[in-house]
C-alpha atoms as a PDB file:
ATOM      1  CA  UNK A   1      13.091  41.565   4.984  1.00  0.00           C
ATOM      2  CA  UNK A   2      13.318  39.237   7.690  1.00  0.00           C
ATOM      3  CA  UNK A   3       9.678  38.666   7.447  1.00  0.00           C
ATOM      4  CA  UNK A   4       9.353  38.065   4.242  1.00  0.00           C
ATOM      5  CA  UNK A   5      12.111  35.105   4.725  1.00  0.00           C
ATOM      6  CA  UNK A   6      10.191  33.691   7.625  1.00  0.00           C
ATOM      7  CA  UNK A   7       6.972  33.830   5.396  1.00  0.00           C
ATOM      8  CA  UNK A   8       8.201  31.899   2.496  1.00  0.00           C
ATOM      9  CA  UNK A   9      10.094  29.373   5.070  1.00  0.00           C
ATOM     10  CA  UNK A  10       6.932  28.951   6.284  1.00  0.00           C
ATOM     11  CA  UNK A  11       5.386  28.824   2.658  1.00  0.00           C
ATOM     12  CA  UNK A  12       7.296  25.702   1.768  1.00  0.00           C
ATOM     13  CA  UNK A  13       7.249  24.049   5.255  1.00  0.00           C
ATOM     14  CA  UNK A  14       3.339  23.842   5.235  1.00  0.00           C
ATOM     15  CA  UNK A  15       2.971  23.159   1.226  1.00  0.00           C
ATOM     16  CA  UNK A  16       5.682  20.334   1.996  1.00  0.00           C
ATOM     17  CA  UNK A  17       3.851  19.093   4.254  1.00  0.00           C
ATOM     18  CA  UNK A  18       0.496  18.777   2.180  1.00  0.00           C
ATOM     19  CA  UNK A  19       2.087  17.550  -0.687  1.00  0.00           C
ATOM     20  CA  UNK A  20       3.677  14.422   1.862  1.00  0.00           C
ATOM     21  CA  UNK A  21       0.480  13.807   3.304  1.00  0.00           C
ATOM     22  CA  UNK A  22      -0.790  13.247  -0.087  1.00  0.00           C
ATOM     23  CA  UNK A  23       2.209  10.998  -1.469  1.00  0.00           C
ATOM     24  CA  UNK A  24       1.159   8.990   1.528  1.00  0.00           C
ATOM     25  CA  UNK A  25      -2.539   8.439   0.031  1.00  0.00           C
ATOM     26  CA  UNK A  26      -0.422   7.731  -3.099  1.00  0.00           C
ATOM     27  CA  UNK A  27       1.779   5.129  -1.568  1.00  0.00           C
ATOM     28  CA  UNK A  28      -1.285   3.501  -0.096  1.00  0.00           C
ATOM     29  CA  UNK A  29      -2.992   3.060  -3.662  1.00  0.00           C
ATOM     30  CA  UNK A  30       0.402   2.042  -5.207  1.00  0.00           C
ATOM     31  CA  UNK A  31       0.390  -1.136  -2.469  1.00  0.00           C
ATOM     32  CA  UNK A  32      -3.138  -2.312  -2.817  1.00  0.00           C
ATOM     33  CA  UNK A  33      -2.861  -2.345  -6.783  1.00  0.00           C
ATOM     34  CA  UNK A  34       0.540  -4.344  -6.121  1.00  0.00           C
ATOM     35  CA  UNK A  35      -1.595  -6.568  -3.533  1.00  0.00           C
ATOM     36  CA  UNK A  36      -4.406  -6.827  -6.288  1.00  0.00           C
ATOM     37  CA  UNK A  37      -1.804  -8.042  -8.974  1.00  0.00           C
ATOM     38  CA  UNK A  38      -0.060 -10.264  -6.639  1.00  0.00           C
ATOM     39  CA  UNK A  39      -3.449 -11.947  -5.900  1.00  0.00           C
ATOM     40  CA  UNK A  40      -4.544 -12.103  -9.579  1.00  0.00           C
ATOM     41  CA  UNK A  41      -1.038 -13.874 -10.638  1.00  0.00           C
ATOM     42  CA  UNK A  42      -1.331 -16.120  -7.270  1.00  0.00           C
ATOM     43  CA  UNK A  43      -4.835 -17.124  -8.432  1.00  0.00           C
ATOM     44  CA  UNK A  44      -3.618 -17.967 -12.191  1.00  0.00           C
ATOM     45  CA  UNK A  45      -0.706 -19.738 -10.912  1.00  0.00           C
ATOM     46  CA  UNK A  46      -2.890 -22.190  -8.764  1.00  0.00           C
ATOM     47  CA  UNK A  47      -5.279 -22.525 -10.975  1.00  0.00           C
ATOM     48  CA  UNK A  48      -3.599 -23.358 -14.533  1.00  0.00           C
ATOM     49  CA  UNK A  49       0.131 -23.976 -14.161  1.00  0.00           C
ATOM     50  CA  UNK A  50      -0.515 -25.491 -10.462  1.00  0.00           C
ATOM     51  CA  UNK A  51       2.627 -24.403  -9.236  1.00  0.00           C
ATOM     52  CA  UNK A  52       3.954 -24.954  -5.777  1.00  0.00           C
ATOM     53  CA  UNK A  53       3.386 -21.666  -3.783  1.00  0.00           C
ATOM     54  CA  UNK A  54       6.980 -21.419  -2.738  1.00  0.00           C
ATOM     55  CA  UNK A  55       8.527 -21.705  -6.047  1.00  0.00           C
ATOM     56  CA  UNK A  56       6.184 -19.063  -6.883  1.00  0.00           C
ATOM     57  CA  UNK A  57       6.536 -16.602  -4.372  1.00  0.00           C
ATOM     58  CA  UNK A  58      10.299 -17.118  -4.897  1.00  0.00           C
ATOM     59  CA  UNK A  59      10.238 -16.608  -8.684  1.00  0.00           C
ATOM     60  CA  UNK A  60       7.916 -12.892  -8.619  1.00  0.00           C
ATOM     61  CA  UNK A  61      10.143 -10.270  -9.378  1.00  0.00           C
ATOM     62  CA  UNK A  62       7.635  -7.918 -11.319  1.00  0.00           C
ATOM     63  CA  UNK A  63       6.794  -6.069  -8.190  1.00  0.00           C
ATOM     64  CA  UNK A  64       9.408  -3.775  -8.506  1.00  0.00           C
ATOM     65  CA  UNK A  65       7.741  -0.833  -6.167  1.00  0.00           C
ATOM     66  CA  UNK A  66       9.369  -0.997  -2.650  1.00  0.00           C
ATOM     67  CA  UNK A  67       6.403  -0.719  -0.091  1.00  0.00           C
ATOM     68  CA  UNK A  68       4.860  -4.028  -1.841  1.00  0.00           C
ATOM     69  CA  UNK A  69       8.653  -5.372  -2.059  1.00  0.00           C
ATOM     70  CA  UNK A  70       9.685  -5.714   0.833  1.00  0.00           C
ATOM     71  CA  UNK A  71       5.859  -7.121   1.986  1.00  0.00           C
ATOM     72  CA  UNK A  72       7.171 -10.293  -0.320  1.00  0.00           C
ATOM     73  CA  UNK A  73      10.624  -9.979   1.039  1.00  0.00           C
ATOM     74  CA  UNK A  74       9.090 -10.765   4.449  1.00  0.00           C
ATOM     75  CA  UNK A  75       6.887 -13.186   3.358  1.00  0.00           C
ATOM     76  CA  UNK A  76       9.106 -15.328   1.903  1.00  0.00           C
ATOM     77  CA  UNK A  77      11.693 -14.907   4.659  1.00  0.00           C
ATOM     78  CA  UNK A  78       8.656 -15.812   6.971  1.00  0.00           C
ATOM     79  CA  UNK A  79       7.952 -19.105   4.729  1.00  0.00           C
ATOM     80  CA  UNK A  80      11.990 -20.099   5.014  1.00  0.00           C
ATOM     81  CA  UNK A  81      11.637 -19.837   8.729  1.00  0.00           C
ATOM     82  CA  UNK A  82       8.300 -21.286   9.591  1.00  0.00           C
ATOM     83  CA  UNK A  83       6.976 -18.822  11.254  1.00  0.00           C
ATOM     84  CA  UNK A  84       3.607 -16.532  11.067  1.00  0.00           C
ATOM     85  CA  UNK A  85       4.013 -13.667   8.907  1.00  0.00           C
ATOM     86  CA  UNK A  86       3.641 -10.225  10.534  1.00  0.00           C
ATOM     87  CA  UNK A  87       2.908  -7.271   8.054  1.00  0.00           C
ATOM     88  CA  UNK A  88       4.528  -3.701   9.264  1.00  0.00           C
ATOM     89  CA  UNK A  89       2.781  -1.728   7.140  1.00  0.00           C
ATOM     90  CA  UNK A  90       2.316   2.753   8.114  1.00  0.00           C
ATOM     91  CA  UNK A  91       0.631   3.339   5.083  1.00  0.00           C
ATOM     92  CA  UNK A  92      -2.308   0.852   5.674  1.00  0.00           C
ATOM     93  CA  UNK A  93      -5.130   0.789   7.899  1.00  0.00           C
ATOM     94  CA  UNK A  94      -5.198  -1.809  10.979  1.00  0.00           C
ATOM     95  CA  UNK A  95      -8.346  -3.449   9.029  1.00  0.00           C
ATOM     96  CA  UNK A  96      -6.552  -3.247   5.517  1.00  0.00           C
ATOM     97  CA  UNK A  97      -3.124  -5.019   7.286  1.00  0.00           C
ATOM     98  CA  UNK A  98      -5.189  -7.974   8.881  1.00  0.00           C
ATOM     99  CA  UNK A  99      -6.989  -8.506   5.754  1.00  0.00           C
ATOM    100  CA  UNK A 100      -3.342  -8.482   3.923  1.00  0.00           C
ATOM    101  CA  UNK A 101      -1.991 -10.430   6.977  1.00  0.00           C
ATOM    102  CA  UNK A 102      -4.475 -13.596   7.018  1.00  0.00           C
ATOM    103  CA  UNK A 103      -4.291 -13.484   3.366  1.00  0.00           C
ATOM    104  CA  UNK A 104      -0.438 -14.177   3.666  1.00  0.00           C
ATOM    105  CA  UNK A 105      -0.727 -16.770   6.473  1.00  0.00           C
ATOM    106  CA  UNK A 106      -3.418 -18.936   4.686  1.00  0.00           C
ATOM    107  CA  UNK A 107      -1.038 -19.138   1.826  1.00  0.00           C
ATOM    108  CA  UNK A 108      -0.395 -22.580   1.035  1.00  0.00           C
ATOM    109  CA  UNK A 109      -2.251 -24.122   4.587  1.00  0.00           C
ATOM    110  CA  UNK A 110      -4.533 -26.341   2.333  1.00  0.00           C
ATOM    111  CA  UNK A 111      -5.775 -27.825  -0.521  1.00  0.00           C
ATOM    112  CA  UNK A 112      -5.432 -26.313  -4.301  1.00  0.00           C
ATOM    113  CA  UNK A 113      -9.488 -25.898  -4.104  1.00  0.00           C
ATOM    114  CA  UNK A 114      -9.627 -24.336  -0.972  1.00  0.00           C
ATOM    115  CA  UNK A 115      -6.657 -21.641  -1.384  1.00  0.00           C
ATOM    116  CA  UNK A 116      -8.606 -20.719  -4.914  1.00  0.00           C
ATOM    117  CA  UNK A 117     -11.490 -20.505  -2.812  1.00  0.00           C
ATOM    118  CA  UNK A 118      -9.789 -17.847  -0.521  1.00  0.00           C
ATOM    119  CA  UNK A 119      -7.546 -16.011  -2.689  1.00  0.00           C
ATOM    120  CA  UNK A 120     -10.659 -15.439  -5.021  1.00  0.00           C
ATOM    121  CA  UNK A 121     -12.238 -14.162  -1.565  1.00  0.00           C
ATOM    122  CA  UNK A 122      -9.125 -11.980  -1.102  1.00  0.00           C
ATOM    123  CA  UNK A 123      -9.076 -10.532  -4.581  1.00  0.00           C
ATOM    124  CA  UNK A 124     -12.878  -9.533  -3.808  1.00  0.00           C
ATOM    125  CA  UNK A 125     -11.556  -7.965  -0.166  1.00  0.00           C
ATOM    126  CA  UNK A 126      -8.211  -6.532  -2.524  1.00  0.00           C
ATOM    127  CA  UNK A 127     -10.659  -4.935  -5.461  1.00  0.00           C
ATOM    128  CA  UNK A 128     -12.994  -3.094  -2.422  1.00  0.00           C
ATOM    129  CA  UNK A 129      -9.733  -2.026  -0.528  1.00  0.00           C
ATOM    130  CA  UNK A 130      -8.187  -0.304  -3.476  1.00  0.00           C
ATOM    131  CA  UNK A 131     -11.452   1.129  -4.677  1.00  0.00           C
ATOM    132  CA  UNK A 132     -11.399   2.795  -1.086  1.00  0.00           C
ATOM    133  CA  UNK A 133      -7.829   3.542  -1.403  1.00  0.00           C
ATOM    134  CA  UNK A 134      -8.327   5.375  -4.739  1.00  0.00           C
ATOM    135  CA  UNK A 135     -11.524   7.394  -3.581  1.00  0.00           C
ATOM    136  CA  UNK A 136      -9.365   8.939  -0.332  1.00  0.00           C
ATOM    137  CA  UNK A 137      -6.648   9.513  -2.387  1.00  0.00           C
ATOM    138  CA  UNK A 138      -8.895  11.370  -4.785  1.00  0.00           C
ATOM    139  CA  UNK A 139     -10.431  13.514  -2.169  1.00  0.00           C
ATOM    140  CA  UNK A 140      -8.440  13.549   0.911  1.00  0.00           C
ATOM    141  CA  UNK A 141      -5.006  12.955  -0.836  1.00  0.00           C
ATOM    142  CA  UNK A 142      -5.662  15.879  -3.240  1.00  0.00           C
ATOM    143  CA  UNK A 143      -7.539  18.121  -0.643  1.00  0.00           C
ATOM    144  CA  UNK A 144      -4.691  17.354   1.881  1.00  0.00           C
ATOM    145  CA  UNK A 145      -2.151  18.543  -1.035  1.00  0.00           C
ATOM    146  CA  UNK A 146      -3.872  21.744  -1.895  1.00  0.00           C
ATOM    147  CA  UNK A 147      -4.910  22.723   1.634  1.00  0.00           C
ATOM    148  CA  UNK A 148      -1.308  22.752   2.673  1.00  0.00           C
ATOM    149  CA  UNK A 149       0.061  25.216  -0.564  1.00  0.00           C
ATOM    150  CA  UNK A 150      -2.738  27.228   0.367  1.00  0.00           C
ATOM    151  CA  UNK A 151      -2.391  27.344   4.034  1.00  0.00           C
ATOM    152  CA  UNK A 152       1.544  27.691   3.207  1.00  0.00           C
ATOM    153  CA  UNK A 153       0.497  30.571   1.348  1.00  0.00           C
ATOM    154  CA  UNK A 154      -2.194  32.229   3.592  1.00  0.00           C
ATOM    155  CA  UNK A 155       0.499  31.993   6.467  1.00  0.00           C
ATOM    156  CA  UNK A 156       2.790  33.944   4.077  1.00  0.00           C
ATOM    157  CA  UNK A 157       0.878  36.919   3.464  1.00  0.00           C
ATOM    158  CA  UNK A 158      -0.694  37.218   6.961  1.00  0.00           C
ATOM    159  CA  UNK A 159       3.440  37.557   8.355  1.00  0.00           C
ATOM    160  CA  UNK A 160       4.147  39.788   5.304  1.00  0.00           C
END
């Protein structure tokens, strides 16, 4: 009996832990479509309605999923102070965060031609990283998830 209760303890330890490893790839997918959208509405907003960048950053409340929150919660907090904006950031990569970084910290440090020019640069960088994003999530997200029922499982009936 008491094997059969550490076996299915151990059963849902190891498929819990798959199935977090995957929500991570999730998370990480979630973001960079946020960060895509965000770049999109940035570029439309320069472009047509020529909006100061502060009003606008001020004004988004559509992003309503916390990781990519709480990136424009620091961002504007960053602006109000003056200060260089530092993304902390577990579900990204260090390459994916400095790309996401300099994008925030060239935000509104020139001209209305030149920040089109590099946001439409960034939305190229934003489209490849979320490609990425969505290909690991599709394999190692899903693998990650299975392997860990299965391993939960396979660790049950070797202790049974």
């Amino acid at each position: 009996m008491l094997k059969m209760i550490c076996g299915a303890i151990l059963c849902v330890c190891l498929g819990y832990i798959g199935l977090e490893i995957k929500k991570v790839y999730a998370v990480r997918v979630r973001y960079l479509e946020d960060y895509t959208a965000f770049i999109n509405e940035l570029i439309e907003e320069i472009s047509f309605f020529k909006s100061p960048i502060g009003k606008f950053v001020e004004g988004i409340k559509e992003f309503k999923k916390k990781e990519f929150r709480k990136t424009l919660d620091e961002f504007e907090k960053a602006v109000s102070e003056s200060r260089e904006f530092v993304l902390k950031n577990v579900y990204l990569n260090k390459r994916d965060v400095e790309i996401i970084q300099n994008c925030f910290n060239s935000i509104g440090k020139t001209d209305a031609a030149t920040q089109l020019t590099n946001l439409k640069n960034s939305k190229i960088y934003a489209e490849g990283m979320l490609k990425r994003a969505e290909k690991e999530y599709k394999t190692k997200g899903q693998l990650y998830g299975k392997l860990g029922i299965l391993l939960g499982l396979a660790v049950m009936i070797i202790v049974v």
